[in-house]
C-alpha atoms as a PDB file:
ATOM      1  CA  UNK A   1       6.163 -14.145 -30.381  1.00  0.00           C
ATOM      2  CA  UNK A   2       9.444 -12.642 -28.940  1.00  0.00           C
ATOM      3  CA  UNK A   3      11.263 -13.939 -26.275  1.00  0.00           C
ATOM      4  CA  UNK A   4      13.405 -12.165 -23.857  1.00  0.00           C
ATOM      5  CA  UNK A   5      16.524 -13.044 -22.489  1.00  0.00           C
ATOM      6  CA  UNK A   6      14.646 -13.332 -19.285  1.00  0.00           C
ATOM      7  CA  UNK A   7      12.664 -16.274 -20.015  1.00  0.00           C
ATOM      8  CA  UNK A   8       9.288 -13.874 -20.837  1.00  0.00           C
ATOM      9  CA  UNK A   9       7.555 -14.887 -23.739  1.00  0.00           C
ATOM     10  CA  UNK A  10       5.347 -11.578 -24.579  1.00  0.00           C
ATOM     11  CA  UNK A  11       5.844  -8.154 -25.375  1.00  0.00           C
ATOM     12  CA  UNK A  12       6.586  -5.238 -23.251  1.00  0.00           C
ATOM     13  CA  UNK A  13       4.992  -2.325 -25.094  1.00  0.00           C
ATOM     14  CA  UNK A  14       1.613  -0.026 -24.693  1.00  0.00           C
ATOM     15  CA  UNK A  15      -0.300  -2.739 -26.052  1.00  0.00           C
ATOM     16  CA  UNK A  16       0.753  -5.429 -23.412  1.00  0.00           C
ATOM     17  CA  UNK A  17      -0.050  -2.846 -20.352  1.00  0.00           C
ATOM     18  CA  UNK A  18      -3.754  -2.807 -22.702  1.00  0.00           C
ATOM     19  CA  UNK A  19      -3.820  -6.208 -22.316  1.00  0.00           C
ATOM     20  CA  UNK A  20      -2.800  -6.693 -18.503  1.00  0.00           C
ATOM     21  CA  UNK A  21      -5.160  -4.112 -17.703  1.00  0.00           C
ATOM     22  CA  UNK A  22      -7.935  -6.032 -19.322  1.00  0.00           C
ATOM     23  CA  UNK A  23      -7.393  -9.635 -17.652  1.00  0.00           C
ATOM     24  CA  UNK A  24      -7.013  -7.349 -14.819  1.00  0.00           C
ATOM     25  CA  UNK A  25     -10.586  -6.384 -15.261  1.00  0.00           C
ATOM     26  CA  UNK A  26     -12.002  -9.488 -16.578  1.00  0.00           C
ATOM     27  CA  UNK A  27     -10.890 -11.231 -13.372  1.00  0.00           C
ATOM     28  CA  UNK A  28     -12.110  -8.414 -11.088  1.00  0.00           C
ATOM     29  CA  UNK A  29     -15.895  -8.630 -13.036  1.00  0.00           C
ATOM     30  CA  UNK A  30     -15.659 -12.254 -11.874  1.00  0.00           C
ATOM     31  CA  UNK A  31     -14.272 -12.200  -8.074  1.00  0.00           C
ATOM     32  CA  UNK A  32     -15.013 -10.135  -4.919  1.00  0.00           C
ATOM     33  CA  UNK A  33     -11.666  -8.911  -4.244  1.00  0.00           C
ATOM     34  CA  UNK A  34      -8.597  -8.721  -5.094  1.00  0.00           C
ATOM     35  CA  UNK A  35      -7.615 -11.462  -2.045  1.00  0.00           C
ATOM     36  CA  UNK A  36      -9.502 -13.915  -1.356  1.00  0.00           C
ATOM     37  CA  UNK A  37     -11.508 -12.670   1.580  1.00  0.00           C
ATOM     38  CA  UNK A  38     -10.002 -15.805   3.971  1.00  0.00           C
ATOM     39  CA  UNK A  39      -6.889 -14.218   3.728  1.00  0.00           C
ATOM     40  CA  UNK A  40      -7.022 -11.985   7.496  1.00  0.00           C
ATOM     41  CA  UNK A  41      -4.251  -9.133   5.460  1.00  0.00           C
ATOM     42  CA  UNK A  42      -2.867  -6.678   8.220  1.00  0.00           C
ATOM     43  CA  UNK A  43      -1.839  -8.668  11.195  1.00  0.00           C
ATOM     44  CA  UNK A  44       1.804  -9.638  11.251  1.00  0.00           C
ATOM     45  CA  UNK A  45       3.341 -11.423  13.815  1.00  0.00           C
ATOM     46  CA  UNK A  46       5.625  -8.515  14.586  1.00  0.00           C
ATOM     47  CA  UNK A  47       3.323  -5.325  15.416  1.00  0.00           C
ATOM     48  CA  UNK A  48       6.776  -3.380  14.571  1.00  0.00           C
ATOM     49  CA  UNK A  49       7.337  -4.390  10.628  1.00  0.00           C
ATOM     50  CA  UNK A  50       4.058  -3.731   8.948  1.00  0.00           C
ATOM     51  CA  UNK A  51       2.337  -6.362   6.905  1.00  0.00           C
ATOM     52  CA  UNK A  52       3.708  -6.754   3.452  1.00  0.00           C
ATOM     53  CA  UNK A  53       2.194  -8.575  -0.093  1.00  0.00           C
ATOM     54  CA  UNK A  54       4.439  -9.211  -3.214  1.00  0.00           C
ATOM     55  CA  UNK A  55       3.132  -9.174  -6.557  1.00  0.00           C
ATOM     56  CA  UNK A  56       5.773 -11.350  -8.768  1.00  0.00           C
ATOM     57  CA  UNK A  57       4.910 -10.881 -12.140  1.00  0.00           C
ATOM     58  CA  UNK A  58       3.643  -7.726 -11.603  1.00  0.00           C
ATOM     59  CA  UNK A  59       3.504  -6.202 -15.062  1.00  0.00           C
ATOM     60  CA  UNK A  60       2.080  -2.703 -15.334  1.00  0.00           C
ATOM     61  CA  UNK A  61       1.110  -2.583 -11.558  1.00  0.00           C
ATOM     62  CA  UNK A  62      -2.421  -2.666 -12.121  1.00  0.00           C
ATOM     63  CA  UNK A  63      -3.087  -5.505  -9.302  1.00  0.00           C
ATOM     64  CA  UNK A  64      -0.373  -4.032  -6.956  1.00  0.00           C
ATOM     65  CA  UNK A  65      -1.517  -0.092  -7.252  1.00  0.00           C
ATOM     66  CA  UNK A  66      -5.604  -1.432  -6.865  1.00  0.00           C
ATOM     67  CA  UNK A  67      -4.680  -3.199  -3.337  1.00  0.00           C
ATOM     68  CA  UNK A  68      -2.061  -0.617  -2.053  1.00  0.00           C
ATOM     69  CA  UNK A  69      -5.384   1.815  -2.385  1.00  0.00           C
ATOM     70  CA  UNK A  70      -7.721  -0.527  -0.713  1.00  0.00           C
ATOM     71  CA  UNK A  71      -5.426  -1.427   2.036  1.00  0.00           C
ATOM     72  CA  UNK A  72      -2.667  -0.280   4.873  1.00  0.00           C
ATOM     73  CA  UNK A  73      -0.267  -3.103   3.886  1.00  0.00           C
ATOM     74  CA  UNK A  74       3.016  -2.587   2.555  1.00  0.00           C
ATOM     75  CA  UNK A  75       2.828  -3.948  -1.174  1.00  0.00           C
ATOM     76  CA  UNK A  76       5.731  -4.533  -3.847  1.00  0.00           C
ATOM     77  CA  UNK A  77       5.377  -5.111  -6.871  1.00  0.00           C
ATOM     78  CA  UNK A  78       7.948  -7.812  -8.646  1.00  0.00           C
ATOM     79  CA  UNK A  79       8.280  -8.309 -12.374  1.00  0.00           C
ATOM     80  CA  UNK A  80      11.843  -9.312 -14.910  1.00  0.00           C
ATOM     81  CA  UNK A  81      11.617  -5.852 -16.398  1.00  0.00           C
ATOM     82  CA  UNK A  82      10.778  -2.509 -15.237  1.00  0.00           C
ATOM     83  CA  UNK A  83       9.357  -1.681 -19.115  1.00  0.00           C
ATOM     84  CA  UNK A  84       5.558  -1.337 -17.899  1.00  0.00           C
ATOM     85  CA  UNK A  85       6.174  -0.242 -14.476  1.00  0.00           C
ATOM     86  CA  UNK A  86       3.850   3.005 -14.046  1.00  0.00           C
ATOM     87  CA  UNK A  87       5.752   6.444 -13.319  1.00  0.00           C
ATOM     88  CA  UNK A  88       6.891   6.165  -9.817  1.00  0.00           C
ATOM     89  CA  UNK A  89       5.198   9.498  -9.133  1.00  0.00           C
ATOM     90  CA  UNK A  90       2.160   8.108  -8.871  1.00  0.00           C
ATOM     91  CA  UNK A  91       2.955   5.158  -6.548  1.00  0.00           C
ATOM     92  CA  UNK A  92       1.144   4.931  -3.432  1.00  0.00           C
ATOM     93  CA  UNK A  93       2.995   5.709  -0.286  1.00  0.00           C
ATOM     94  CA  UNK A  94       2.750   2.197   0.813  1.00  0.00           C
ATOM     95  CA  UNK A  95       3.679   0.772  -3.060  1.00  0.00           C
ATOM     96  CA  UNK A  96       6.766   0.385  -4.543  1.00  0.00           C
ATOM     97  CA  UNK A  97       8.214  -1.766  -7.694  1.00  0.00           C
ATOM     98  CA  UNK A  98      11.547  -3.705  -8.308  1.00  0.00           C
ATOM     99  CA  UNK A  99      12.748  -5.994 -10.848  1.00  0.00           C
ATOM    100  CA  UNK A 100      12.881  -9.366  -9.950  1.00  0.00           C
ATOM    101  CA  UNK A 101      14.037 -12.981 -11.891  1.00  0.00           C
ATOM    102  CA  UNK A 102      11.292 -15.408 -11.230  1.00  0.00           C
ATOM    103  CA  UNK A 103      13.778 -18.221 -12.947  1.00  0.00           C
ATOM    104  CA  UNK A 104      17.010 -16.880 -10.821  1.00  0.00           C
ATOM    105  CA  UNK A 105      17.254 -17.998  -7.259  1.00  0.00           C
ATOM    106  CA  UNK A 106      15.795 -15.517  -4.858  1.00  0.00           C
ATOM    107  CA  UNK A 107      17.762 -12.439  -3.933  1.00  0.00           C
ATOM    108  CA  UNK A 108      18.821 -12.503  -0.039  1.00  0.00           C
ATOM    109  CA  UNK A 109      16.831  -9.021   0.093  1.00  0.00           C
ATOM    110  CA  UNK A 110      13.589 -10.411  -0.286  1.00  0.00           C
ATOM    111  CA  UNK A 111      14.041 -14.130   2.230  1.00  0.00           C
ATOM    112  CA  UNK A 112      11.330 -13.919   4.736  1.00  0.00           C
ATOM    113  CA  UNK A 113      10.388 -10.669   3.984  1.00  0.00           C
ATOM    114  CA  UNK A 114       6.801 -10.878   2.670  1.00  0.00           C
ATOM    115  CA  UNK A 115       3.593 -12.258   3.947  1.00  0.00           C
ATOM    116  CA  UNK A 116       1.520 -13.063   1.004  1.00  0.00           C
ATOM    117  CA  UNK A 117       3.168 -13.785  -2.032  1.00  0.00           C
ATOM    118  CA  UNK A 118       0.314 -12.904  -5.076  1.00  0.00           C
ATOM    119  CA  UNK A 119       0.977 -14.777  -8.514  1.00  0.00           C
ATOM    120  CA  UNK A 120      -1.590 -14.221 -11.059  1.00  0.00           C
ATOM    121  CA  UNK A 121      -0.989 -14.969 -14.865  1.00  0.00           C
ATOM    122  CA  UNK A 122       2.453 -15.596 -14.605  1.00  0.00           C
ATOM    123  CA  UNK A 123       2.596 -18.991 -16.241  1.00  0.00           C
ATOM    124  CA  UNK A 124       1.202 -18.710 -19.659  1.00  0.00           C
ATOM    125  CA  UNK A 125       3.912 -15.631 -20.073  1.00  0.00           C
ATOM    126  CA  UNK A 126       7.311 -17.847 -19.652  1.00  0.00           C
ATOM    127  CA  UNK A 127       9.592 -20.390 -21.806  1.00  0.00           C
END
């Protein structure tokens, strides 16, 4: 099993985006949405700055591109390596993706700055 420098313990290749995309769609057979439907998404306390979700751990996108279709939010997607990010050219206007260090304290950029904060799966992939 490799290891990365940045703590991840998997691989970064086609068949890791196979596999993401398939717990992706395992979980989504088993739940009603992507959120859980308590979760009021789209009100912020500032009607100025636009409601925003990040997806740490984000992988291929999969779970960040499915709710930037299904929603008006702002959503970023997070992950340690930008390997299985999909082709910014088909981002949504209201998606975006940067690399982020789940182990590394939090860059200043990012303090404050989202409303939701979606972790899914993250766990079983780090030393």
């Amino acid at each position: 099993m490799p290891t990365h420098s940045d703590g991840y313990l998997l691989s970064r290749n086609f068949n890791a985006s196979s596999r993401l995309t398939a717990q992706h769609l395992l979980i989504r057979r088993r739940t009603e949405s992507l959120l859980d439907s308590r979760i009021a998404i789209g009100r912020t306390r500032d009607p100025e700055h636009p409601f925003v979700i990040a997806d740490i751990g984000c992988g291929n996108g999969i779970w960040t591109i499915e709710l930037s279709q299904s929603s008006n939010c702002q959503i970023v997607g997070l992950d340690s390596s930008s390997d299985l990010f999909p082709p910014d050219d088909i981002w949504p206007h209201n998606c975006t993706f940067d690399t982020f260090d789940v182990l590394a304290p939090v860059e200043r950029k990012y303090v404050g700055e989202f409303d939701i904060i979606n972790i899914r799966l993250l766990a079983g992939g780090l030393s």
